[in-house]
Each structure stands twice: as C-alpha cells, then as structure tokens.
PDB file of N, CA and C in Angstrom:
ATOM      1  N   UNK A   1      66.266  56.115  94.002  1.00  0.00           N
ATOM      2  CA  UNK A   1      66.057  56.871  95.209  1.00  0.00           C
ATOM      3  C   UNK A   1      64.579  56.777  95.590  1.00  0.00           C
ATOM      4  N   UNK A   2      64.033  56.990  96.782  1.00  0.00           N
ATOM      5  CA  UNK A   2      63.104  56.792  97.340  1.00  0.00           C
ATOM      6  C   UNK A   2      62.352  58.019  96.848  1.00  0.00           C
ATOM      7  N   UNK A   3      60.907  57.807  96.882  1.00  0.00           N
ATOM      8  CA  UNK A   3      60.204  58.874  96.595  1.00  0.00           C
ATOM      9  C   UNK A   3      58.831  58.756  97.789  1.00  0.00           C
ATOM     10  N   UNK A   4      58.655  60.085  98.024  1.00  0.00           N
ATOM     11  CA  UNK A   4      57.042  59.820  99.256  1.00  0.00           C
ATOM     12  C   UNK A   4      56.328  59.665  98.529  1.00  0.00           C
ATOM     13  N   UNK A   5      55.377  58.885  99.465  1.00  0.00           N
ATOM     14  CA  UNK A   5      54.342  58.209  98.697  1.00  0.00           C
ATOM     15  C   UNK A   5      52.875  59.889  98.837  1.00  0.00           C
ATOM     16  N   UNK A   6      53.213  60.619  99.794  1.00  0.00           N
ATOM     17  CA  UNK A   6      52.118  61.430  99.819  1.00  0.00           C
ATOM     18  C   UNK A   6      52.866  62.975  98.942  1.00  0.00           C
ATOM     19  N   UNK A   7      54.003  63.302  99.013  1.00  0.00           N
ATOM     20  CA  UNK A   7      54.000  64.706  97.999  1.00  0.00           C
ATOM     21  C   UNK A   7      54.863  63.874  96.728  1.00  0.00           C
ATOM     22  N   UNK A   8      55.126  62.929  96.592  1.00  0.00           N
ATOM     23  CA  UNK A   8      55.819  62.485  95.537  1.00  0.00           C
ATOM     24  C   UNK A   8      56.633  62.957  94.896  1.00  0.00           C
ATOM     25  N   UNK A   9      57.598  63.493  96.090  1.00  0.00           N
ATOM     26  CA  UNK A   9      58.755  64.140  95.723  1.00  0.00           C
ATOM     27  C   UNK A   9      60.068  62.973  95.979  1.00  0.00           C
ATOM     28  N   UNK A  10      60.882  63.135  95.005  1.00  0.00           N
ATOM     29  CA  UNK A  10      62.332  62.464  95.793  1.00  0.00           C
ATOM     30  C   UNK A  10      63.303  62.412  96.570  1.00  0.00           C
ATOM     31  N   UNK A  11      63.770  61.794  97.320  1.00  0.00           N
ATOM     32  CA  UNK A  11      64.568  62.092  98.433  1.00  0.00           C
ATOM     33  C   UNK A  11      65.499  62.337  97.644  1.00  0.00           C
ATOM     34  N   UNK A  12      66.813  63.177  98.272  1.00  0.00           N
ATOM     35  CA  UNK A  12      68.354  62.950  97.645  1.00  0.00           C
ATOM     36  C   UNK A  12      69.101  61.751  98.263  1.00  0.00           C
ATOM     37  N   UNK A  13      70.238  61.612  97.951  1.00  0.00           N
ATOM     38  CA  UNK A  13      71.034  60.244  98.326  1.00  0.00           C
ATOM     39  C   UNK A  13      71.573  60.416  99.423  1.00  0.00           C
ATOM     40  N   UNK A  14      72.330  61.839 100.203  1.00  0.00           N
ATOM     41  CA  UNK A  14      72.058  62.432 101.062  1.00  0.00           C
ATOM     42  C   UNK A  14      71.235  62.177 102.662  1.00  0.00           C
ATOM     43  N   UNK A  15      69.983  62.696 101.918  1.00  0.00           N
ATOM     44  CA  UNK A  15      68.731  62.457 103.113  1.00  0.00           C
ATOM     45  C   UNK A  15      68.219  61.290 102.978  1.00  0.00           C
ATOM     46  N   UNK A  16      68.491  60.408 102.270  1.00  0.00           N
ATOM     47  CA  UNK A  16      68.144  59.159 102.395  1.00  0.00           C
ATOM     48  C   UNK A  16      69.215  57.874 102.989  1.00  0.00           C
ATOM     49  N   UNK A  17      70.134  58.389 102.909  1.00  0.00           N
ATOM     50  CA  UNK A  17      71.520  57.821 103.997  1.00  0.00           C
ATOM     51  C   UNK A  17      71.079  58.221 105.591  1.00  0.00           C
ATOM     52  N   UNK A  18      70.712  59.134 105.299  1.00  0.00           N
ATOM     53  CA  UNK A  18      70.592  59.985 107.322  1.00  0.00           C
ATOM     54  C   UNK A  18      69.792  59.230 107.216  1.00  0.00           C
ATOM     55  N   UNK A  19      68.373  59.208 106.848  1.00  0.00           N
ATOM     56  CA  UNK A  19      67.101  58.711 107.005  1.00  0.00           C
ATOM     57  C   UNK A  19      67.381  56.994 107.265  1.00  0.00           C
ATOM     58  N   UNK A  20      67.906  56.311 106.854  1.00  0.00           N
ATOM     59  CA  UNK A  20      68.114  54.589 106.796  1.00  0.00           C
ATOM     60  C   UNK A  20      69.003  55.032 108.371  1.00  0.00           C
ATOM     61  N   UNK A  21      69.768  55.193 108.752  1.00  0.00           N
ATOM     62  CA  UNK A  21      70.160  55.189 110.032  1.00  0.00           C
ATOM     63  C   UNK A  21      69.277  55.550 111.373  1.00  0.00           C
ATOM     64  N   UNK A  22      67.710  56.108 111.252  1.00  0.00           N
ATOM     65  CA  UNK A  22      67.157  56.159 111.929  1.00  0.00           C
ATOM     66  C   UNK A  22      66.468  55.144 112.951  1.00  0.00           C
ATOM     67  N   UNK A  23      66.577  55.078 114.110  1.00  0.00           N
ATOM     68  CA  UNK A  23      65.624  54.208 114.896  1.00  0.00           C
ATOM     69  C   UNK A  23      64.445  54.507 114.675  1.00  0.00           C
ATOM     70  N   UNK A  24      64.038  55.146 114.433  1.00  0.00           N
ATOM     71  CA  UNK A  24      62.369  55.152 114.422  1.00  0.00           C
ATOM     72  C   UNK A  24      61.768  54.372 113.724  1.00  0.00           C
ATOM     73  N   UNK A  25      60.288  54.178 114.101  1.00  0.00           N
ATOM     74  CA  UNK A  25      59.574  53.355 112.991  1.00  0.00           C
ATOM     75  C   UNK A  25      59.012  53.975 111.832  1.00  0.00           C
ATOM     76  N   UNK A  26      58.490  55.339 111.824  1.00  0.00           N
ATOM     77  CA  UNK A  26      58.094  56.056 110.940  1.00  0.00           C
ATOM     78  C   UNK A  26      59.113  57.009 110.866  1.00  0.00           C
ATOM     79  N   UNK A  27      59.599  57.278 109.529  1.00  0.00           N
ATOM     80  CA  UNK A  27      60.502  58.942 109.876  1.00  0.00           C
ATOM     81  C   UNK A  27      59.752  59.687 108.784  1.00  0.00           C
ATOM     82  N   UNK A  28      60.273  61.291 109.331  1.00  0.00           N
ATOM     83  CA  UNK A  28      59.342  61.953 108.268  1.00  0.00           C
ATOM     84  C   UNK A  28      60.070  62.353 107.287  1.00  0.00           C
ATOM     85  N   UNK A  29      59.089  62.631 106.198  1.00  0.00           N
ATOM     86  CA  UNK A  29      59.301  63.103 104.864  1.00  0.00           C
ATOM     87  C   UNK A  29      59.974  64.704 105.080  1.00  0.00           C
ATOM     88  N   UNK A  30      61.304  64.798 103.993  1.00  0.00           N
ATOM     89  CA  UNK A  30      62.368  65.724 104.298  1.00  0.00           C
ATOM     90  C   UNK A  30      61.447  67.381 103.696  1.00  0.00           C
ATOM     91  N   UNK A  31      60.803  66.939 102.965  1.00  0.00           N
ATOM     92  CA  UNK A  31      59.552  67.956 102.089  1.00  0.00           C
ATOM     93  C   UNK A  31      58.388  67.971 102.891  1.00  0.00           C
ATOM     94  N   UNK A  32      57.752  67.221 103.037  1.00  0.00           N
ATOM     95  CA  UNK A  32      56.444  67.492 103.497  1.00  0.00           C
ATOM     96  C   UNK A  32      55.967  67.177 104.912  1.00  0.00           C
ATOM     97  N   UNK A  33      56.894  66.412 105.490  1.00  0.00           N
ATOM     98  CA  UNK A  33      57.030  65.949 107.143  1.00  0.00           C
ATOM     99  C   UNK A  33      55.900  65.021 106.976  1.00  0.00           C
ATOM    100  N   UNK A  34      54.974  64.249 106.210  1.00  0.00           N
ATOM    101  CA  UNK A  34      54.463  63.566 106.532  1.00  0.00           C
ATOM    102  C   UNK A  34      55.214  62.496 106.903  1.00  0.00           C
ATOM    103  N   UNK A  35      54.623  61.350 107.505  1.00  0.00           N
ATOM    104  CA  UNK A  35      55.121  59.971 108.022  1.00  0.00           C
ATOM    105  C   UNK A  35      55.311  58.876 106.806  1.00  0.00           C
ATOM    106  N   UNK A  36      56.348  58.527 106.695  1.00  0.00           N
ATOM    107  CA  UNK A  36      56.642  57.459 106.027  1.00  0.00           C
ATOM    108  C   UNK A  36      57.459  56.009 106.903  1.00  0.00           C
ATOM    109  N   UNK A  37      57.446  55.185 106.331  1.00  0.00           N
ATOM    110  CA  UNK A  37      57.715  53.961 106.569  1.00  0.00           C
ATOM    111  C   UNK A  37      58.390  53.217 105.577  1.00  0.00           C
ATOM    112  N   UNK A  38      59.829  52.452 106.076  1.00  0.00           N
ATOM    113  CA  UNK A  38      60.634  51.516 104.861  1.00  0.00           C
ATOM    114  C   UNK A  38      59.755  50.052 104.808  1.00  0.00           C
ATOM    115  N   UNK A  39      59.460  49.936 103.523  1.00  0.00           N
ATOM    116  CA  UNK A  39      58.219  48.742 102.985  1.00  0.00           C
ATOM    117  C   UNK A  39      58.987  47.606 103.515  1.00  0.00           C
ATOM    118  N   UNK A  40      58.373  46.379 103.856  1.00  0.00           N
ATOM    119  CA  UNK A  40      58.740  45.387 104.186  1.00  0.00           C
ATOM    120  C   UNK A  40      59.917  44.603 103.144  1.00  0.00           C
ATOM    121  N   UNK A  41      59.599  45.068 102.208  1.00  0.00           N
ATOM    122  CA  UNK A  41      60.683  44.170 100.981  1.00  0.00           C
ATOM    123  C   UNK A  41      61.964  44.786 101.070  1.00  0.00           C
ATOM    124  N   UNK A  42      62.054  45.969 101.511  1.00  0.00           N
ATOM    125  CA  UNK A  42      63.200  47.400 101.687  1.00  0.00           C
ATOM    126  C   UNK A  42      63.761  46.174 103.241  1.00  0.00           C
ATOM    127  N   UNK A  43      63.239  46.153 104.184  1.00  0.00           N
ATOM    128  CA  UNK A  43      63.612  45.746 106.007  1.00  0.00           C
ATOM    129  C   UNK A  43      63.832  44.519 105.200  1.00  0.00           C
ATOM    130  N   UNK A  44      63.044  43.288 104.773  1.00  0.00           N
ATOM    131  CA  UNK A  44      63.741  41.820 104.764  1.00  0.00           C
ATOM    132  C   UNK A  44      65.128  42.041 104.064  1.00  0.00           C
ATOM    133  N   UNK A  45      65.045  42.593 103.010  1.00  0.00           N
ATOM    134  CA  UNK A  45      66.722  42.460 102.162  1.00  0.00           C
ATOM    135  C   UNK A  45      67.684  43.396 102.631  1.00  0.00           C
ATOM    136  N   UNK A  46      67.155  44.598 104.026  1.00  0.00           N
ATOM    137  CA  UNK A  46      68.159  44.508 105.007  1.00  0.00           C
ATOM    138  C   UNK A  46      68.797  43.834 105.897  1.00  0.00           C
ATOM    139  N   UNK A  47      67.926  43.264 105.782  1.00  0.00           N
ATOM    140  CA  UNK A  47      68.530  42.152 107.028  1.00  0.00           C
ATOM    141  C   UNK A  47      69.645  40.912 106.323  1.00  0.00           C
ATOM    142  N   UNK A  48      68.492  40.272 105.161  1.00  0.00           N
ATOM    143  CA  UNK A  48      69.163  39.016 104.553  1.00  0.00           C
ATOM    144  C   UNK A  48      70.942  39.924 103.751  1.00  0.00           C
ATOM    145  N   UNK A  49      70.701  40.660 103.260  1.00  0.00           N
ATOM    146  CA  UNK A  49      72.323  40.933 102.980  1.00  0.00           C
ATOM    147  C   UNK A  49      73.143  40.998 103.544  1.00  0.00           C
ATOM    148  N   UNK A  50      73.296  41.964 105.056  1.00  0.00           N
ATOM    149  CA  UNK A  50      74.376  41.832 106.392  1.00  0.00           C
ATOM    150  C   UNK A  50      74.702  40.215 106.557  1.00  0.00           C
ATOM    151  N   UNK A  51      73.612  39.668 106.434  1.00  0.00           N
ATOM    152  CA  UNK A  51      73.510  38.335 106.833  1.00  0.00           C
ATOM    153  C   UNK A  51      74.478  37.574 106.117  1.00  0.00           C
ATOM    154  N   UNK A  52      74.613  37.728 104.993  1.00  0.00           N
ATOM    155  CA  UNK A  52      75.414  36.845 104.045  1.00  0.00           C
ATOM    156  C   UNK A  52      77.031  37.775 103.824  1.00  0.00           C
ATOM    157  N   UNK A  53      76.880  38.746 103.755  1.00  0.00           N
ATOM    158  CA  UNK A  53      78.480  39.414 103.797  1.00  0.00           C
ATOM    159  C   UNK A  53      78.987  39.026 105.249  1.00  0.00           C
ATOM    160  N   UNK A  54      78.499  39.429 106.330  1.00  0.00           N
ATOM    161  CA  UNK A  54      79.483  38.848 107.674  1.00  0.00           C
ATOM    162  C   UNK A  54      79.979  38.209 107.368  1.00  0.00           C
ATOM    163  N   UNK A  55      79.218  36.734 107.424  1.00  0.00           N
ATOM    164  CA  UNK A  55      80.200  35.040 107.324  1.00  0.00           C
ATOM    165  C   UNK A  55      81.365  35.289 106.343  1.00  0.00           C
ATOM    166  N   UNK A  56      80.882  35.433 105.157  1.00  0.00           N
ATOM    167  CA  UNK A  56      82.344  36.252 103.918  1.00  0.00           C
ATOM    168  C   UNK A  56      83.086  36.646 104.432  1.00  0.00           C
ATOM    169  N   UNK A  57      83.017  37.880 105.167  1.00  0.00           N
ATOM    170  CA  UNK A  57      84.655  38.632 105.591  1.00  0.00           C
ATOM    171  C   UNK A  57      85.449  37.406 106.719  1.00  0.00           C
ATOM    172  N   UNK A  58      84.171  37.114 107.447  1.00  0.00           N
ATOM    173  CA  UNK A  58      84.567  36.312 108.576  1.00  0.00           C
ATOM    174  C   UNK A  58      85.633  34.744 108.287  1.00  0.00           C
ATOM    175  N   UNK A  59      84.745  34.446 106.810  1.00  0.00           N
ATOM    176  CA  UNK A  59      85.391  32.963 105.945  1.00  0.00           C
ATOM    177  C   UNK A  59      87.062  33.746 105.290  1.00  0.00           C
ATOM    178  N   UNK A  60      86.718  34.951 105.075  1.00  0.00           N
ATOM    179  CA  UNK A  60      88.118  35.237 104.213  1.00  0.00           C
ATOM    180  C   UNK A  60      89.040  35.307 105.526  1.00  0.00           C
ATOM    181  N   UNK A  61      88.816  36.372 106.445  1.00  0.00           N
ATOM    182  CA  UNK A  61      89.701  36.375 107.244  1.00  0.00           C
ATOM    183  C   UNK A  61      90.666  34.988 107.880  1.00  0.00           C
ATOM    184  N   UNK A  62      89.415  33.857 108.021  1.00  0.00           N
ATOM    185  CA  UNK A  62      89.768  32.876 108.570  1.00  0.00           C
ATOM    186  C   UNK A  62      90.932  31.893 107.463  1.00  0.00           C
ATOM    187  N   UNK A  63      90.704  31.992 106.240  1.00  0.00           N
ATOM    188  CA  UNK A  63      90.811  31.040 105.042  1.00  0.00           C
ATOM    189  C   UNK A  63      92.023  32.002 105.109  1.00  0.00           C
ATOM    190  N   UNK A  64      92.216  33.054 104.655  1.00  0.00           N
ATOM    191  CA  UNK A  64      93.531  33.786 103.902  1.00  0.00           C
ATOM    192  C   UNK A  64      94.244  34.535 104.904  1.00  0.00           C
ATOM    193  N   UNK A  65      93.828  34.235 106.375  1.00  0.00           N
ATOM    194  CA  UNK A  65      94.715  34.745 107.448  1.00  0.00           C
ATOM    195  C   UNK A  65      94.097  35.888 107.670  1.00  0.00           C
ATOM    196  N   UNK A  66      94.186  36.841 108.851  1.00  0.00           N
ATOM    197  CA  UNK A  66      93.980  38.024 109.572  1.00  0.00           C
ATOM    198  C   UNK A  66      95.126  39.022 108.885  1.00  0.00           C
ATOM    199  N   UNK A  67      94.791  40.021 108.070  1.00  0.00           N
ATOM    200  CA  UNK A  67      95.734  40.792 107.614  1.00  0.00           C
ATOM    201  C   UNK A  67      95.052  42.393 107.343  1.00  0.00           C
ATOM    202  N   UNK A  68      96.125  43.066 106.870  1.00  0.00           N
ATOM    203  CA  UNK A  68      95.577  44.597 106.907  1.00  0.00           C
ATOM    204  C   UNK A  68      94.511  44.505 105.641  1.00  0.00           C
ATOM    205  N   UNK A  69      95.214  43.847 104.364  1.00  0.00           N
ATOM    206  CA  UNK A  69      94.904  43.481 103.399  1.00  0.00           C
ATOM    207  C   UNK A  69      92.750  42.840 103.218  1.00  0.00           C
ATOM    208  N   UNK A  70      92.916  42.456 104.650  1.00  0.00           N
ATOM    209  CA  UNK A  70      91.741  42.065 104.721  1.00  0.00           C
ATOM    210  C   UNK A  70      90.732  42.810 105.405  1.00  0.00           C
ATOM    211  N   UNK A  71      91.510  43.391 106.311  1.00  0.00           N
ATOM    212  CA  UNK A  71      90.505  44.462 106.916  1.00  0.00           C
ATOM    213  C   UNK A  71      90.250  45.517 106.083  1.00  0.00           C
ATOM    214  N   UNK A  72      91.006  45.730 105.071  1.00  0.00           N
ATOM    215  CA  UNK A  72      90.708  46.719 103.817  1.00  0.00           C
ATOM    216  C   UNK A  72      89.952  46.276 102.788  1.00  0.00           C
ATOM    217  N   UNK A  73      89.422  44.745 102.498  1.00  0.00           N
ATOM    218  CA  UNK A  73      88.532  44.328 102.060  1.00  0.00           C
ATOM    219  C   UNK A  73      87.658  44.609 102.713  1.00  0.00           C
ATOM    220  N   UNK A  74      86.938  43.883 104.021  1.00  0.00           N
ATOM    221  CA  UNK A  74      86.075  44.340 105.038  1.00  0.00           C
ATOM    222  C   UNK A  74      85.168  45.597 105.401  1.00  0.00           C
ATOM    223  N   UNK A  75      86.233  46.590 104.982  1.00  0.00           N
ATOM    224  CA  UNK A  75      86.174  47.893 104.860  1.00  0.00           C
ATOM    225  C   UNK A  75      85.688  48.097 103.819  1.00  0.00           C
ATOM    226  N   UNK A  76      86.280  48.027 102.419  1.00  0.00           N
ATOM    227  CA  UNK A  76      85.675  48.264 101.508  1.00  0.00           C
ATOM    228  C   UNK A  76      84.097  47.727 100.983  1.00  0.00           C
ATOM    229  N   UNK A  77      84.035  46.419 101.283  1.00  0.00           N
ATOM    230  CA  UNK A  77      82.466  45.952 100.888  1.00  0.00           C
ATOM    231  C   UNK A  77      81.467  46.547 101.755  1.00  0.00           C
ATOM    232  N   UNK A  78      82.152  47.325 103.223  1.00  0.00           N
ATOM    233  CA  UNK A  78      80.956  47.740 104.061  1.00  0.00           C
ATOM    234  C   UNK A  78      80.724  49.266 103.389  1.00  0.00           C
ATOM    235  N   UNK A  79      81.914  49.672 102.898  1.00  0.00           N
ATOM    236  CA  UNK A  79      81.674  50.970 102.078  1.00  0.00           C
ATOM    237  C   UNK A  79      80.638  51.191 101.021  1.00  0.00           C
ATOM    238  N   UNK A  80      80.871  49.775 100.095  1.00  0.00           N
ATOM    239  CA  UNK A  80      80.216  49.879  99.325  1.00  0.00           C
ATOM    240  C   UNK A  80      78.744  49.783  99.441  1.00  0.00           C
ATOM    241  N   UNK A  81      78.667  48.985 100.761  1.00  0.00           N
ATOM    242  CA  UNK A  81      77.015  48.590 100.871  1.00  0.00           C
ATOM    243  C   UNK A  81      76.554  50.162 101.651  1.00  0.00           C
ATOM    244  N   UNK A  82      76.896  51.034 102.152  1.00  0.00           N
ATOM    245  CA  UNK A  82      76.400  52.279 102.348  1.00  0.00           C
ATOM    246  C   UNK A  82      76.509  53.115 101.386  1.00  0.00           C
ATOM    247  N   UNK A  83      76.928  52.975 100.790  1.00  0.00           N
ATOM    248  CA  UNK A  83      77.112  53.832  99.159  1.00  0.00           C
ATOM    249  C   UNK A  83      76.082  53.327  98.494  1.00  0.00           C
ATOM    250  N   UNK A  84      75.540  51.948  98.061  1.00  0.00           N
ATOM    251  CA  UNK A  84      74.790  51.688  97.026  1.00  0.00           C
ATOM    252  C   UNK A  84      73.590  51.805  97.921  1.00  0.00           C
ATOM    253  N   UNK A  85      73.277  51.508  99.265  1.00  0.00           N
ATOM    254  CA  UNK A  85      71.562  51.379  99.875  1.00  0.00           C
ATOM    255  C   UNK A  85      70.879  51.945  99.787  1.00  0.00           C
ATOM    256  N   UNK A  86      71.418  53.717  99.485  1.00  0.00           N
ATOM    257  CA  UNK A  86      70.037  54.715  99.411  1.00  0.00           C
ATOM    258  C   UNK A  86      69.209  54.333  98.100  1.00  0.00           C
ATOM    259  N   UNK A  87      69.962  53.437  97.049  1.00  0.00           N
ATOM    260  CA  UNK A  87      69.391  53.156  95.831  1.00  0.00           C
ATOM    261  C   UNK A  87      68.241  52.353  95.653  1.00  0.00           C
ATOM    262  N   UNK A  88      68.545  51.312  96.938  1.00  0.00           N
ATOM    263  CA  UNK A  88      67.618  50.729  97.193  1.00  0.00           C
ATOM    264  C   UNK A  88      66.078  50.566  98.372  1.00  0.00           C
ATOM    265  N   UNK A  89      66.295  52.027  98.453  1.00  0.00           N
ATOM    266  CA  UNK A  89      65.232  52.150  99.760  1.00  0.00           C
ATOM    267  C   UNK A  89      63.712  52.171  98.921  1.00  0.00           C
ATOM    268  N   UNK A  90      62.797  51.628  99.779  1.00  0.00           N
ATOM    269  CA  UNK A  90      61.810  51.293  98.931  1.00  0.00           C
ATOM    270  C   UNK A  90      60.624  51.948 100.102  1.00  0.00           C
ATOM    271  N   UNK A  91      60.164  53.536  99.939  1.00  0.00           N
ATOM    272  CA  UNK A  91      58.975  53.669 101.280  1.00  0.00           C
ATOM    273  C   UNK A  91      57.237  53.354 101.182  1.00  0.00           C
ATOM    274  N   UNK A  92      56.684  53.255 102.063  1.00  0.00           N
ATOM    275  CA  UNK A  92      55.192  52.882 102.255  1.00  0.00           C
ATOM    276  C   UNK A  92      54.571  53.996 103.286  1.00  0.00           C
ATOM    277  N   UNK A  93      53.211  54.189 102.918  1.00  0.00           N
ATOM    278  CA  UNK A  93      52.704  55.211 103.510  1.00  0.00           C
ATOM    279  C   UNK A  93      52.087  54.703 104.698  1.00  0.00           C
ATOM    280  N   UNK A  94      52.489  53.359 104.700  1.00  0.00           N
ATOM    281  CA  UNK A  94      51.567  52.803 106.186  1.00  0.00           C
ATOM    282  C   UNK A  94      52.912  51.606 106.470  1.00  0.00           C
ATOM    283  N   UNK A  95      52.538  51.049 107.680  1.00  0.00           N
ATOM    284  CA  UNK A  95      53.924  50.093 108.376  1.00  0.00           C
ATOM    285  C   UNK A  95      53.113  48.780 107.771  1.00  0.00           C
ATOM    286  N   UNK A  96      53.865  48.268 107.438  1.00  0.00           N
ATOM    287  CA  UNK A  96      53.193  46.612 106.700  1.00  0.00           C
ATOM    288  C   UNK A  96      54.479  46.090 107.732  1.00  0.00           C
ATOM    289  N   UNK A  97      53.510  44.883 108.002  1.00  0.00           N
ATOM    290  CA  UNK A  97      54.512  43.904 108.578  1.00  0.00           C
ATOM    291  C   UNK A  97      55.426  43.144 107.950  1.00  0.00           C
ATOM    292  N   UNK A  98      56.376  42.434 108.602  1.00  0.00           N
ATOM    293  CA  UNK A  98      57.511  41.771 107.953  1.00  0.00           C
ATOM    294  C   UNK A  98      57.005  40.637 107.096  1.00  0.00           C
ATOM    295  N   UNK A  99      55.835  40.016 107.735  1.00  0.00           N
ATOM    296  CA  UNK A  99      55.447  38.844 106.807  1.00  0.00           C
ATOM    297  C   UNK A  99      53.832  38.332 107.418  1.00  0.00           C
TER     298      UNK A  99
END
C-alpha cells in the first residue's frame, strides 16, 4: 500500500482504489491533505499492463469464439487487476515526468 511521502502514514486499500480513479494530477493525502503524486514507475506500468491484457481478451475472444464463458474471463482478469493495483501504487512528493 502506498504511504505519503510527507506524514508517512499509509493509505488503506480502500482510499487508495478511490484515489487511482482520480483525474487529477496531484490528489491529496487522505491524513494530512498534503499533495501527492503517482511516481512515474507507478503511471508507465499503468499504462504498459492494460496494454498487454486488451489484445489477450481480444486474441481469446477471437481464437475460442465470442461466448459468455469469455466475457466471464474478461471480467474476471479486469477484476482482478482492480483488486491487486492498490498494491501497487507507488507516490512522489513532486510530479516527475514520464521519462
């Protein structure tokens, strides 16, 4: 779980699910309202994972036919990837760029 970098407290799994759904660029800390930011290594391996599960569901669907069976796969790996992400949120006390 994520921890702020300024009261160095931990988020719960909770407020760190709400928090990853935010548009903002900075969101604040659930304790101390200071400004935090998801570190660049947290944003690239958001991106690169969606990236590689799409084509998957998209290859199964296509390969093993359009079925309920599959949309319940589909379903399930997107479950799982919102279930496991708060684990992997990684914050910074300043916005670093992507690269």
């Amino acid at each position: 779980m994520p921890t702020c970098k300024k009261c160095h407290r931990k988020w719960s799994w909770w407020k760190t699910l709400k928090k990853t759904f935010s548009f903002r660029i900075g969101i604040a800390c659930p304790f101390c309202n200071e400004k935090q930011y998801f570190s660049a290594r947290y944003r690239l391996r958001g991106t690169i994972i969606p990236f590689f599960i799409s084509p998957l569901i998209m290859f199964t669907g296509i390969y093993f036919g359009y079925s309920y069976i599959t949309l319940l796969i589909a379903l399930s790996i997107l479950l799982v990837f919102f279930v496991v992400n708060p684990f992997f949120v990684e914050l910074s006390d300043k916005e670093e760029p992507l690269f």
